[in-house]
N, C-alpha and C. Protein backbone atom coordinates (compact mmCIF):
# COMPACT_ATOMS: atom_id res chain seq x y z
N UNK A 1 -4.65 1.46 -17.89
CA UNK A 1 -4.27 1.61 -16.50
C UNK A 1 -2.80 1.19 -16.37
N UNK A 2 -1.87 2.13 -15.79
CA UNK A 2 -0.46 1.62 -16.25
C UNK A 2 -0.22 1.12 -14.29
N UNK A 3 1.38 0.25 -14.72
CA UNK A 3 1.13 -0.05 -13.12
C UNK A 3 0.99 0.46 -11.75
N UNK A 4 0.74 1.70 -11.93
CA UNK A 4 1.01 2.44 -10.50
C UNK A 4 -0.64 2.35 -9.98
N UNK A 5 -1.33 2.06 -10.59
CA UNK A 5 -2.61 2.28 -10.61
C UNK A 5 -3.26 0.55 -10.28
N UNK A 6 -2.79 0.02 -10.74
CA UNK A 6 -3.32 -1.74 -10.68
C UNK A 6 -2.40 -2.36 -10.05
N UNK A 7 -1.76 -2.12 -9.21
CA UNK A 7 -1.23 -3.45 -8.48
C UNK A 7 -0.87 -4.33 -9.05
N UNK A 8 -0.86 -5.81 -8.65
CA UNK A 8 -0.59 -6.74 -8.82
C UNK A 8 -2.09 -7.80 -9.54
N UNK A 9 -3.38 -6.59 -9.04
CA UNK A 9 -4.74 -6.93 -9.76
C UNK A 9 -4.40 -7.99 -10.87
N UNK A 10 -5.40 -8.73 -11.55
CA UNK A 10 -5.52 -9.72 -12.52
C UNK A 10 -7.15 -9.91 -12.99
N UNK A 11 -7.84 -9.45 -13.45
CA UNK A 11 -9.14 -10.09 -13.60
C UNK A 11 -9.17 -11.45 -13.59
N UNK A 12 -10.39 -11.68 -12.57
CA UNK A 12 -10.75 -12.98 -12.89
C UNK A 12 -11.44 -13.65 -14.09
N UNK A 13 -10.92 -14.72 -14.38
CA UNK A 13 -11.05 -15.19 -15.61
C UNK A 13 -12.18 -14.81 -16.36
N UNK A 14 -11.81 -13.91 -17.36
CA UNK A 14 -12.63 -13.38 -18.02
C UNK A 14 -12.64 -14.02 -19.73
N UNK A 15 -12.17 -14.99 -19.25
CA UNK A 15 -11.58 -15.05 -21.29
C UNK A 15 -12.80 -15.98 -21.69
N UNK A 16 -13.44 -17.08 -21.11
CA UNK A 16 -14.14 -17.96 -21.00
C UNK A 16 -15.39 -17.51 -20.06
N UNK A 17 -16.32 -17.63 -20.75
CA UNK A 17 -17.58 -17.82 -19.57
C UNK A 17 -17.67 -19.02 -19.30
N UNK A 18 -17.64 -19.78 -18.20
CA UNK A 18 -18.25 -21.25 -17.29
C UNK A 18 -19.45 -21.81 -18.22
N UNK A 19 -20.44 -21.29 -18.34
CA UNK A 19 -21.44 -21.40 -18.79
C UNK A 19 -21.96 -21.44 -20.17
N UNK A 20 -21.25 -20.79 -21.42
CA UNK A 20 -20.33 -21.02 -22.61
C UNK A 20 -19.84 -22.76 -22.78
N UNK A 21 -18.87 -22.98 -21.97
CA UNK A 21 -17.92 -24.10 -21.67
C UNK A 21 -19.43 -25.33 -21.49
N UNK A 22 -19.73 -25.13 -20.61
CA UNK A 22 -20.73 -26.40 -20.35
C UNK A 22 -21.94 -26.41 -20.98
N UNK A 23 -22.08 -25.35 -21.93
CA UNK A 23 -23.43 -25.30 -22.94
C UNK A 23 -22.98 -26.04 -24.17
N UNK A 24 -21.52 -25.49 -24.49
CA UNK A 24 -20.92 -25.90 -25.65
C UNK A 24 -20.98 -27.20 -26.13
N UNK A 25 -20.60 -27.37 -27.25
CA UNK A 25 -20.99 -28.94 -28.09
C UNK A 25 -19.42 -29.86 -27.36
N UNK A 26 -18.76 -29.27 -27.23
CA UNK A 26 -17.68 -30.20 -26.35
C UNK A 26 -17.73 -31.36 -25.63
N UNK A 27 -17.18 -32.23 -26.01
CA UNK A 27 -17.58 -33.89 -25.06
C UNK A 27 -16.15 -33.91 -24.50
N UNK A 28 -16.37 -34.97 -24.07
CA UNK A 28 -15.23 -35.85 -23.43
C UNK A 28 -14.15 -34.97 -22.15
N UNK A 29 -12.89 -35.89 -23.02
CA UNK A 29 -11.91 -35.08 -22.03
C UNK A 29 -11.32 -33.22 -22.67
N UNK A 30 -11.92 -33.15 -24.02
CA UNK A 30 -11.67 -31.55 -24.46
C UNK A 30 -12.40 -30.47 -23.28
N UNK A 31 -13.68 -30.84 -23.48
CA UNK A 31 -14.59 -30.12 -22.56
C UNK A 31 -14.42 -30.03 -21.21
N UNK A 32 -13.75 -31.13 -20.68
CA UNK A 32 -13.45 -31.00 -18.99
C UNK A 32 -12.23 -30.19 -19.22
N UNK A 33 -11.25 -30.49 -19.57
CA UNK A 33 -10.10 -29.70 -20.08
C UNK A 33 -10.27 -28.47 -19.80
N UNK A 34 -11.40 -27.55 -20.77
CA UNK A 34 -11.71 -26.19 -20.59
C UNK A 34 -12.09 -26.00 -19.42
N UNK A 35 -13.17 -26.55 -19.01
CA UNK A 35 -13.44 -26.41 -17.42
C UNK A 35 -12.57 -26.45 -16.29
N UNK A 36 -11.06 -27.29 -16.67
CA UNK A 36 -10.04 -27.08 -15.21
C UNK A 36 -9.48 -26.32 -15.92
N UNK A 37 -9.47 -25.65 -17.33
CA UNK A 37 -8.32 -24.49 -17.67
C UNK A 37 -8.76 -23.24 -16.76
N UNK A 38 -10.21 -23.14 -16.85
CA UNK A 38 -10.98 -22.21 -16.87
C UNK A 38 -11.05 -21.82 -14.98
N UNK A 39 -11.48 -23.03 -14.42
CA UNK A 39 -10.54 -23.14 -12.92
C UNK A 39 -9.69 -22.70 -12.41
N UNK A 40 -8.44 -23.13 -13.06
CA UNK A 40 -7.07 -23.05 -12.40
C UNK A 40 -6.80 -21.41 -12.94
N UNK A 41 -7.51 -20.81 -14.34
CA UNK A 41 -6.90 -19.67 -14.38
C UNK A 41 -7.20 -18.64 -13.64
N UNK A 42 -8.67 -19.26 -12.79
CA UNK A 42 -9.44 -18.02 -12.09
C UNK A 42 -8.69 -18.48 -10.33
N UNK A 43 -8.30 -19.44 -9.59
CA UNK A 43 -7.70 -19.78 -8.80
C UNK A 43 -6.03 -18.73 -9.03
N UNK A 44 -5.61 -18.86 -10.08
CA UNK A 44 -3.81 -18.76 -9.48
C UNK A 44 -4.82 -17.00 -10.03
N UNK A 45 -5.56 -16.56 -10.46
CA UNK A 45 -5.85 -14.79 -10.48
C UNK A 45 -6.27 -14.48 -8.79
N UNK A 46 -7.44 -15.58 -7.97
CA UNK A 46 -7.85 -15.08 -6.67
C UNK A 46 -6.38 -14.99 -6.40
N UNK A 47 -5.37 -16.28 -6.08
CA UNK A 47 -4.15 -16.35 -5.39
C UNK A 47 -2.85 -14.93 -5.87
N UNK A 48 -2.96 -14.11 -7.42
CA UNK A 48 -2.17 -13.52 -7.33
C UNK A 48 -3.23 -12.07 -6.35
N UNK A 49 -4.23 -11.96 -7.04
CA UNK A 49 -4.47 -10.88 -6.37
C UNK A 49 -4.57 -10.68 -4.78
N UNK A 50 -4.76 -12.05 -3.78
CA UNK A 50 -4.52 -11.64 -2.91
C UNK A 50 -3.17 -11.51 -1.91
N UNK A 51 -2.10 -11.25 -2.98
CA UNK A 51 -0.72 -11.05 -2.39
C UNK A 51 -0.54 -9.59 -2.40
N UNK A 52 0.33 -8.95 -1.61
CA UNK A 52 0.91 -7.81 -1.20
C UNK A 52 2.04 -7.44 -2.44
N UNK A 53 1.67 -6.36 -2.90
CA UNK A 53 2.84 -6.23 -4.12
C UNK A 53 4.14 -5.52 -3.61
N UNK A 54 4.90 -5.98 -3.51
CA UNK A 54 6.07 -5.94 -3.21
C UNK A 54 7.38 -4.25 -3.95
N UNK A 55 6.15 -3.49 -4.09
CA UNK A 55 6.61 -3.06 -5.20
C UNK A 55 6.62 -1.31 -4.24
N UNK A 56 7.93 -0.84 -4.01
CA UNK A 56 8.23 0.55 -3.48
C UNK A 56 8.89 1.35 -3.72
N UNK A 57 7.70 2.34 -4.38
CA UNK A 57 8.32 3.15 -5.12
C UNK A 57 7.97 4.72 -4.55
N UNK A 58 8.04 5.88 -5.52
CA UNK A 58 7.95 7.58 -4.79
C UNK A 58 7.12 7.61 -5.53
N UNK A 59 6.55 6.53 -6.28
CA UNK A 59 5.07 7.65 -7.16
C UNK A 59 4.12 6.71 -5.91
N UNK A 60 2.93 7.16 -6.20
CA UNK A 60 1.72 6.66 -5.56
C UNK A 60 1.37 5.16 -6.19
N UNK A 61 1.10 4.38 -5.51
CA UNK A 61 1.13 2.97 -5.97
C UNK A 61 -0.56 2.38 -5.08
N UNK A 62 -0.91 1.15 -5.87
CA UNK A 62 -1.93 0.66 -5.23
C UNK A 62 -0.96 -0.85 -4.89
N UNK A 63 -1.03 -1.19 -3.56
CA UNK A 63 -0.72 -2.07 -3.40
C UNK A 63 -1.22 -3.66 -3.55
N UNK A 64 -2.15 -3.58 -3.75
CA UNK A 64 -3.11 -4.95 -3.46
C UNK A 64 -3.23 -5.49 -2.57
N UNK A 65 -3.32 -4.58 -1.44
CA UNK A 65 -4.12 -5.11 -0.29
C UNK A 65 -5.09 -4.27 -0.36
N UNK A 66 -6.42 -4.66 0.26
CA UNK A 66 -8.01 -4.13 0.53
C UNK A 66 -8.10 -3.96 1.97
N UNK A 67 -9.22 -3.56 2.47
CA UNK A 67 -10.08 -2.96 3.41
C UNK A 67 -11.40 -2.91 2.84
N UNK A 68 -12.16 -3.66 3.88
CA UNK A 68 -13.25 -3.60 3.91
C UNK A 68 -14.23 -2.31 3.22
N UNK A 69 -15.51 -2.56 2.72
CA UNK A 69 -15.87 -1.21 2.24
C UNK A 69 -16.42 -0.31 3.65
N UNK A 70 -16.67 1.17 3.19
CA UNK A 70 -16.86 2.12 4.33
C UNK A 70 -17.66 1.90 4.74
N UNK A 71 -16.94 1.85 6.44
CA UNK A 71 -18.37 1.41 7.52
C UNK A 71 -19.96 2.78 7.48
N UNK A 72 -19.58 3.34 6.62
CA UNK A 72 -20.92 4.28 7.26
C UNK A 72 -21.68 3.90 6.01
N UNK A 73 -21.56 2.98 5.17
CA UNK A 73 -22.45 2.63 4.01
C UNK A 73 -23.54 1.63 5.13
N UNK A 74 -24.73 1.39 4.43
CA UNK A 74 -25.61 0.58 5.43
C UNK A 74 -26.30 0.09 3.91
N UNK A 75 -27.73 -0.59 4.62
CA UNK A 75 -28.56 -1.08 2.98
C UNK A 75 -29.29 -0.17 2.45
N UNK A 76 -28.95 1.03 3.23
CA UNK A 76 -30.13 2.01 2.94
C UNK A 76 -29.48 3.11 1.87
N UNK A 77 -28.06 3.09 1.68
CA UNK A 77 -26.90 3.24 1.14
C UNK A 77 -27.12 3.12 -0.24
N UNK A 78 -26.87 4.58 -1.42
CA UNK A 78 -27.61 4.30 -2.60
C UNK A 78 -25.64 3.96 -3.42
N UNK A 79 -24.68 4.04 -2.33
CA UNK A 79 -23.68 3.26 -3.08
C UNK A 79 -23.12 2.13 -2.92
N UNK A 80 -23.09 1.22 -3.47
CA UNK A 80 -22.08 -0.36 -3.33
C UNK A 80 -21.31 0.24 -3.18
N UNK A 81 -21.18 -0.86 -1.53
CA UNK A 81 -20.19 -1.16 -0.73
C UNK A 81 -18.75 -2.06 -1.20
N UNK A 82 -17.86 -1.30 -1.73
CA UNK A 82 -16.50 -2.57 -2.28
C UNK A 82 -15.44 -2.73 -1.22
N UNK A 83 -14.69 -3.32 -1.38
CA UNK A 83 -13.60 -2.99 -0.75
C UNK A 83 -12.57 -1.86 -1.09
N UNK A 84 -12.14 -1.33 -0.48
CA UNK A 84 -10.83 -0.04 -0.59
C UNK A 84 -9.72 -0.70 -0.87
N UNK A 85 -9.01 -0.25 -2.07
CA UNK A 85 -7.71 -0.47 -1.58
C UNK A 85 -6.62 0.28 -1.22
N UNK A 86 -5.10 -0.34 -0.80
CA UNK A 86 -4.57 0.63 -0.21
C UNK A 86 -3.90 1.49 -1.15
N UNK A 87 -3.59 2.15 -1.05
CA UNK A 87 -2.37 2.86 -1.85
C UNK A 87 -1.01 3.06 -0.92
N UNK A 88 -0.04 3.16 -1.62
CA UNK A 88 1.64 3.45 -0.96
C UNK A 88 2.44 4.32 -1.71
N UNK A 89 2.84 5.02 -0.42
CA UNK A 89 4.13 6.17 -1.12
C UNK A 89 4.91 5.92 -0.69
N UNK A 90 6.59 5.80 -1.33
CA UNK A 90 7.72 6.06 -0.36
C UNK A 90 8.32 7.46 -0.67
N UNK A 91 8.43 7.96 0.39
CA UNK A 91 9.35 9.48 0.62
C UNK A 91 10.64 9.46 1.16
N UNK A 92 11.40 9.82 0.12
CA UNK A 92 13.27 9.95 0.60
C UNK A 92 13.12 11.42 1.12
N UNK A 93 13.20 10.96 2.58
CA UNK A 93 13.76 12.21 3.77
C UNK A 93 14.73 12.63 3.87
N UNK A 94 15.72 11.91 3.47
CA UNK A 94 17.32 12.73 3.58
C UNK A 94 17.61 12.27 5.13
N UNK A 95 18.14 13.60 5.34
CA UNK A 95 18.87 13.08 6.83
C UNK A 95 17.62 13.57 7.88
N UNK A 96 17.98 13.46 9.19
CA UNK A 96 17.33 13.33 10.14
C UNK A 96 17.50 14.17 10.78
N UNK A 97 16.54 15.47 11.30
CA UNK A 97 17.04 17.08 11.84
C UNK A 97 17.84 16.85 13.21
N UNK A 98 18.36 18.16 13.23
CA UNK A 98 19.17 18.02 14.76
C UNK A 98 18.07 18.77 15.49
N UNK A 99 17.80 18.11 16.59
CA UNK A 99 17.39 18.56 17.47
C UNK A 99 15.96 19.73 17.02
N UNK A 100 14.89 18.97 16.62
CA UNK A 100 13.90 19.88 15.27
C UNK A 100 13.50 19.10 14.66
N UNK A 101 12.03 19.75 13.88
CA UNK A 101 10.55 19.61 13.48
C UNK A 101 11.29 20.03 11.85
N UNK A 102 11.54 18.74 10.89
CA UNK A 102 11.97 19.00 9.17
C UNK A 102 10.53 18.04 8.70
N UNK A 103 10.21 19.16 7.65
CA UNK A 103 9.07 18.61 6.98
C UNK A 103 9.11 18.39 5.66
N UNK A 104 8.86 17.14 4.73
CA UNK A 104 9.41 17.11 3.43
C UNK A 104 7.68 16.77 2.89
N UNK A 105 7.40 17.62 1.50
CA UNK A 105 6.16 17.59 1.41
C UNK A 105 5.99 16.27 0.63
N UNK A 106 4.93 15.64 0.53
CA UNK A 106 4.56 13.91 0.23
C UNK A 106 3.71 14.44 -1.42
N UNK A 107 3.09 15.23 -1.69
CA UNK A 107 2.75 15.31 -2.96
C UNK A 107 1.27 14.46 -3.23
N UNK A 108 0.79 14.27 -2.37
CA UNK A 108 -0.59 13.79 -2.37
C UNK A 108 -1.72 14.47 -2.33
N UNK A 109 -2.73 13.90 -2.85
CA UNK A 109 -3.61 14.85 -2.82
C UNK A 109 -4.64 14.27 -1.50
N UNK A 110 -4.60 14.96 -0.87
CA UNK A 110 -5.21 14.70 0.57
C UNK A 110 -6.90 15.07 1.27
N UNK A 111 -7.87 14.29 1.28
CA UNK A 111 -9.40 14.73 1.53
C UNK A 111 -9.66 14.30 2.41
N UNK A 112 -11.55 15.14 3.17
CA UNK A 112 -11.54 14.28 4.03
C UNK A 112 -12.36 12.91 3.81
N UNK A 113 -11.67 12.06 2.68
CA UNK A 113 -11.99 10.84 2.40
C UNK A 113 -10.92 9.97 2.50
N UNK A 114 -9.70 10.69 2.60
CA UNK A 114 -8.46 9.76 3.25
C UNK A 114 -8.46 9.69 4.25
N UNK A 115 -8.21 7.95 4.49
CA UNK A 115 -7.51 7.41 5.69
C UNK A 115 -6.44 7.01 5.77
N UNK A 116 -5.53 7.29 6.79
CA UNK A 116 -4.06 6.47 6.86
C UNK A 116 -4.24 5.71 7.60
N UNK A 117 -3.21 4.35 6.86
CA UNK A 117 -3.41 3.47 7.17
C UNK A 117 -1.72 3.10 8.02
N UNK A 118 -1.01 3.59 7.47
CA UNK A 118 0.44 3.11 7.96
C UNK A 118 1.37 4.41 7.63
N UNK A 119 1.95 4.79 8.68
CA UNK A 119 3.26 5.73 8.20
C UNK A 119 4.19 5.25 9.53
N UNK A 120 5.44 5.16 8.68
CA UNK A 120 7.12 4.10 9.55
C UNK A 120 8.02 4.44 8.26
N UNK A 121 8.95 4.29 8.86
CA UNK A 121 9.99 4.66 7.76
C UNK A 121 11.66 3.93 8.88
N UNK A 122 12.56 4.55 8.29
CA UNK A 122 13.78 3.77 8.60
C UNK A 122 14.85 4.66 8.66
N UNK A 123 15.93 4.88 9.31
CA UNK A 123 17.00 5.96 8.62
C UNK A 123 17.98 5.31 9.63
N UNK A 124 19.25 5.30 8.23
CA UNK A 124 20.46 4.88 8.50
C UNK A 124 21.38 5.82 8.58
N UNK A 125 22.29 5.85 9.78
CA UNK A 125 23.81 6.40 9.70
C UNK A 125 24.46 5.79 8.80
N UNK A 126 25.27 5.93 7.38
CA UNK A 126 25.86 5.02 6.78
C UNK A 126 27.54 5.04 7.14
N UNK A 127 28.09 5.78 8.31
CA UNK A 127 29.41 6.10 8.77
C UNK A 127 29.03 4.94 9.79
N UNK A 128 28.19 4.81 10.82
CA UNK A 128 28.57 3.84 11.82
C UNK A 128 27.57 2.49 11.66
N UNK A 129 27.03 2.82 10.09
CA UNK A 129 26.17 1.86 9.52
C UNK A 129 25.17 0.98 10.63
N UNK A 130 24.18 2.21 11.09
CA UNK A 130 23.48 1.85 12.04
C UNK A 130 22.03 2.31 11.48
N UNK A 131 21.05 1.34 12.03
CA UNK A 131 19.73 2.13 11.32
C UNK A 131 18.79 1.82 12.97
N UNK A 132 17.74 2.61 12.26
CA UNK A 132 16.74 3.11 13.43
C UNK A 132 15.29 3.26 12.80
N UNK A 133 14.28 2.36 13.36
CA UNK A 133 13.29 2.46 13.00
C UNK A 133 12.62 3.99 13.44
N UNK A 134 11.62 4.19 12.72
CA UNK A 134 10.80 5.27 12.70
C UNK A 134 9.75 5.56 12.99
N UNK A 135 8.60 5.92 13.72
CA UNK A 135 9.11 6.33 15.08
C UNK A 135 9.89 5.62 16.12
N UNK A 136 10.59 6.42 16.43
CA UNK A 136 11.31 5.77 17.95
C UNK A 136 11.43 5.78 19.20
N UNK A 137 11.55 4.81 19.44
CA UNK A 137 10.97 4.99 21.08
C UNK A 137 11.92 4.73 22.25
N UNK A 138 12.56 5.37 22.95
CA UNK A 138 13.74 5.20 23.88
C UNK A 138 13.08 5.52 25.32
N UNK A 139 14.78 4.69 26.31
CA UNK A 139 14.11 5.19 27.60
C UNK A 139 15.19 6.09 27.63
N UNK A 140 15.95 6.52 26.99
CA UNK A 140 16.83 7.44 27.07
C UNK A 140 16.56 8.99 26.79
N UNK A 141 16.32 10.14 28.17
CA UNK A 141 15.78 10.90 27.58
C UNK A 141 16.44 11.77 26.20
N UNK A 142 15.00 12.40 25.81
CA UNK A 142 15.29 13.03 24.43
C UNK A 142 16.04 12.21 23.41
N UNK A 143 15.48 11.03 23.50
CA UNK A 143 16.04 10.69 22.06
C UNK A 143 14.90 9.89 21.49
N UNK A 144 14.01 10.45 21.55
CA UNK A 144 12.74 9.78 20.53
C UNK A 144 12.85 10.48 19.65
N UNK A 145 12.42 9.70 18.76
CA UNK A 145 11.71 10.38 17.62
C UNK A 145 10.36 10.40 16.94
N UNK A 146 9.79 11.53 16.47
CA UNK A 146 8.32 11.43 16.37
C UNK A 146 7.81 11.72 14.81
N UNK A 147 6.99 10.58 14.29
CA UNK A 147 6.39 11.21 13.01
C UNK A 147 5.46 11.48 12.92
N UNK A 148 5.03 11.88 11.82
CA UNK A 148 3.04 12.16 11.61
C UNK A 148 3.31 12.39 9.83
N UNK A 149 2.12 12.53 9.84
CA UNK A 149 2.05 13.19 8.27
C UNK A 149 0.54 14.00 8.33
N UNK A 150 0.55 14.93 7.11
CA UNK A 150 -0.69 15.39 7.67
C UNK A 150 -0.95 15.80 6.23
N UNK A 151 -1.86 16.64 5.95
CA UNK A 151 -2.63 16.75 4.47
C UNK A 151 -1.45 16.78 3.43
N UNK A 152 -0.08 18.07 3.94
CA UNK A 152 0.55 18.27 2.56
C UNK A 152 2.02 17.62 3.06
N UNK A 153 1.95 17.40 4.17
CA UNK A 153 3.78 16.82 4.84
C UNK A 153 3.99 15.62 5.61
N UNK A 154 5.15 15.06 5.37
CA UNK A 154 5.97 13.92 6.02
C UNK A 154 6.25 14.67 7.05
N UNK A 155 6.52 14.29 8.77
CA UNK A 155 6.86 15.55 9.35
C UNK A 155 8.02 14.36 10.81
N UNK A 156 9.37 15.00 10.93
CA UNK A 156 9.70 14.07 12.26
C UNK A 156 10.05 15.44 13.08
N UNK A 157 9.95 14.89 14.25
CA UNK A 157 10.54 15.64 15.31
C UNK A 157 11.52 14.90 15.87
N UNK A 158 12.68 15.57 16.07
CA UNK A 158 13.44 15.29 17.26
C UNK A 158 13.99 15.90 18.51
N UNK A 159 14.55 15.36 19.62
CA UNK A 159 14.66 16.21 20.61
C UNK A 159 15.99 16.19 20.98
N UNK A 160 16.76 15.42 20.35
CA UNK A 160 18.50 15.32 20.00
C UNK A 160 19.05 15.50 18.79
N UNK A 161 20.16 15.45 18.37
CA UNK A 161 21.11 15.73 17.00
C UNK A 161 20.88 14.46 16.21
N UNK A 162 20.54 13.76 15.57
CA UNK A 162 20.29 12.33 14.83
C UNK A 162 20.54 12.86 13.30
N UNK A 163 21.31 14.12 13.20
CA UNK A 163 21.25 14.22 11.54
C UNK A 163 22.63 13.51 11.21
N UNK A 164 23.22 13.04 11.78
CA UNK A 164 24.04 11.90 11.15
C UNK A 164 23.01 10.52 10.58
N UNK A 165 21.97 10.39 10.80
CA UNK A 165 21.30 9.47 10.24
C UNK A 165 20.73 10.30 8.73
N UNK A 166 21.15 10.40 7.80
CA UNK A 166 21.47 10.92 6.27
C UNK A 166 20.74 10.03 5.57
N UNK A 167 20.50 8.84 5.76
CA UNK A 167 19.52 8.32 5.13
C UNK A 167 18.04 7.98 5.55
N UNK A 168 17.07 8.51 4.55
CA UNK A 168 15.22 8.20 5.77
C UNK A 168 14.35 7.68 4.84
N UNK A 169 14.07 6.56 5.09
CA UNK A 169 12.81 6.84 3.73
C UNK A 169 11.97 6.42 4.71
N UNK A 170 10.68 6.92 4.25
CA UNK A 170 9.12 7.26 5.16
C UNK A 170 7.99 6.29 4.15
N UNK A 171 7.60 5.42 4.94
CA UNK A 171 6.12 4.54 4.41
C UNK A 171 5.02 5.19 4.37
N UNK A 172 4.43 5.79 3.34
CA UNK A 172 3.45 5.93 3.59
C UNK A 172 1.96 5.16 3.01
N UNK A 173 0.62 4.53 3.47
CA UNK A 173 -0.08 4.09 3.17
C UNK A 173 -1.64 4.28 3.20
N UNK A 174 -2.38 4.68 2.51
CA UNK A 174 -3.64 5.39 2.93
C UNK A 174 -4.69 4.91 2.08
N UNK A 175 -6.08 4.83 2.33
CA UNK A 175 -7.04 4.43 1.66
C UNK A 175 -7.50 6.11 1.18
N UNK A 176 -8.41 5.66 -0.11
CA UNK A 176 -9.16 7.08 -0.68
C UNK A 176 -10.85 6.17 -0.47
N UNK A 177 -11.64 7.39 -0.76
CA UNK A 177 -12.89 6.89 -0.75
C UNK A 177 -13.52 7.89 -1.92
C-alpha cells in the first residue's frame, strides 16, 4: 500500500501479543518493561492515527480522518459496519473565469456510493497579491462566486471578471463506500 492509499494509518501494535507477554517466562522488571513497551507503542499508533494528515496533494489521498460507518447498515446488516475514511484531492484551477461557468475535470472515479464531504478552494491575484476564499459570498452585487463539483468536474461560476485571480486550487474531500 504506497502512501496515497494509507494515510498517516499505523497498525496497532501488532509486533507483540499482550497475552504472549504475560504468559511468557519473563519476571521482574524485563517483563513489565515489555508490557509498557507494548503500551506506549499501541498509545503513540491510537495518537498518530487519530491526526489529520497534513499532506496535499493532486493524486487522491486518504487523509486519516473517519466517519462513522453507513447509517443504512442496521444488525440485520450482513456487512460490518467500519468507519469510512476520507479521501482528498487538490485541483489546480488556474485562473478564475470572467464573468462564466469554467469546468476543470477532477479525475475521480465517482458512484452512487460517494459522498462529499468538503469542496473550498482559494484563488489569488498574484499582481495585487490578494486572495479570496472559495465560494464567495458578497453583498456586492454580482460578485459571488459559486462552486460545486459533480461526478466528472470541479465547476465555478461567476457573475463578474475575477480572471485576474490566476491562481485556484479547489479542496476536494469525499467518502467511498
Amino acid at each position: 500500500m504506497g502512501y496515497r492509499d494509507s494515510g498517516a494509518n499505523i497498525q496497532q501494535t501488532q509486533v507483540w501479543d499482550l497475552n504472549d507477554i504475560e504468559d511468557s517466562e519473563l519476571e521482574g522488571p524485563l517483563k513489565e518493561l515489555f508490557i509498557r513497551l507494548y503500551q506506549n507503542l499501541n498509545g503513540m499508533a491510537m495518537a498518530i492515527n487519530g491526526k489529520d494528515t497534513g499532506i496535499y496533494h493532486t493524486d487522491e489521498f486518504v487523509t486519516g480522518k473517519v466517519y462513522p460507518s453507513d447509517p443504512t447498515l442496521t444488525s440485520a446488516s450482513t456487512t460490518t459496519p467500519i468507519q469510512r475514511p476520507v479521501y482528498r484531492k487538490v485541483i489546480d484551477f488556474g485562473a478564475l473565469p470572467n464573468a462564466g461557468t469554467k469546468t476543470i475535470a477532477h479525475g475521480l472515479t465517482v458512484n452512487s456510493g460517494t459522498t462529499w464531504i468538503q469542496v473550498t478552494g482559494c484563488a489569488t491575484d498574484p499582481v495585487g497579491l490578494v486572495g479570496v476564499n472559495i465560494p464567495y459570498s458578497s453583498d456586492t452585487a454580482n460578485d459571488s462566486i459559486e462552486l460545486w463539483v459533480d461526478n466528472t468536474n470541479v465547476n465555478i461560476t461567476t457573475a463578474s471578471d475575477w480572471s485576474a485571480y490566476t491562481r485556484c486550487y479547489i479542496l476536494v474531500e469525499w467518502l467511498k463506500f
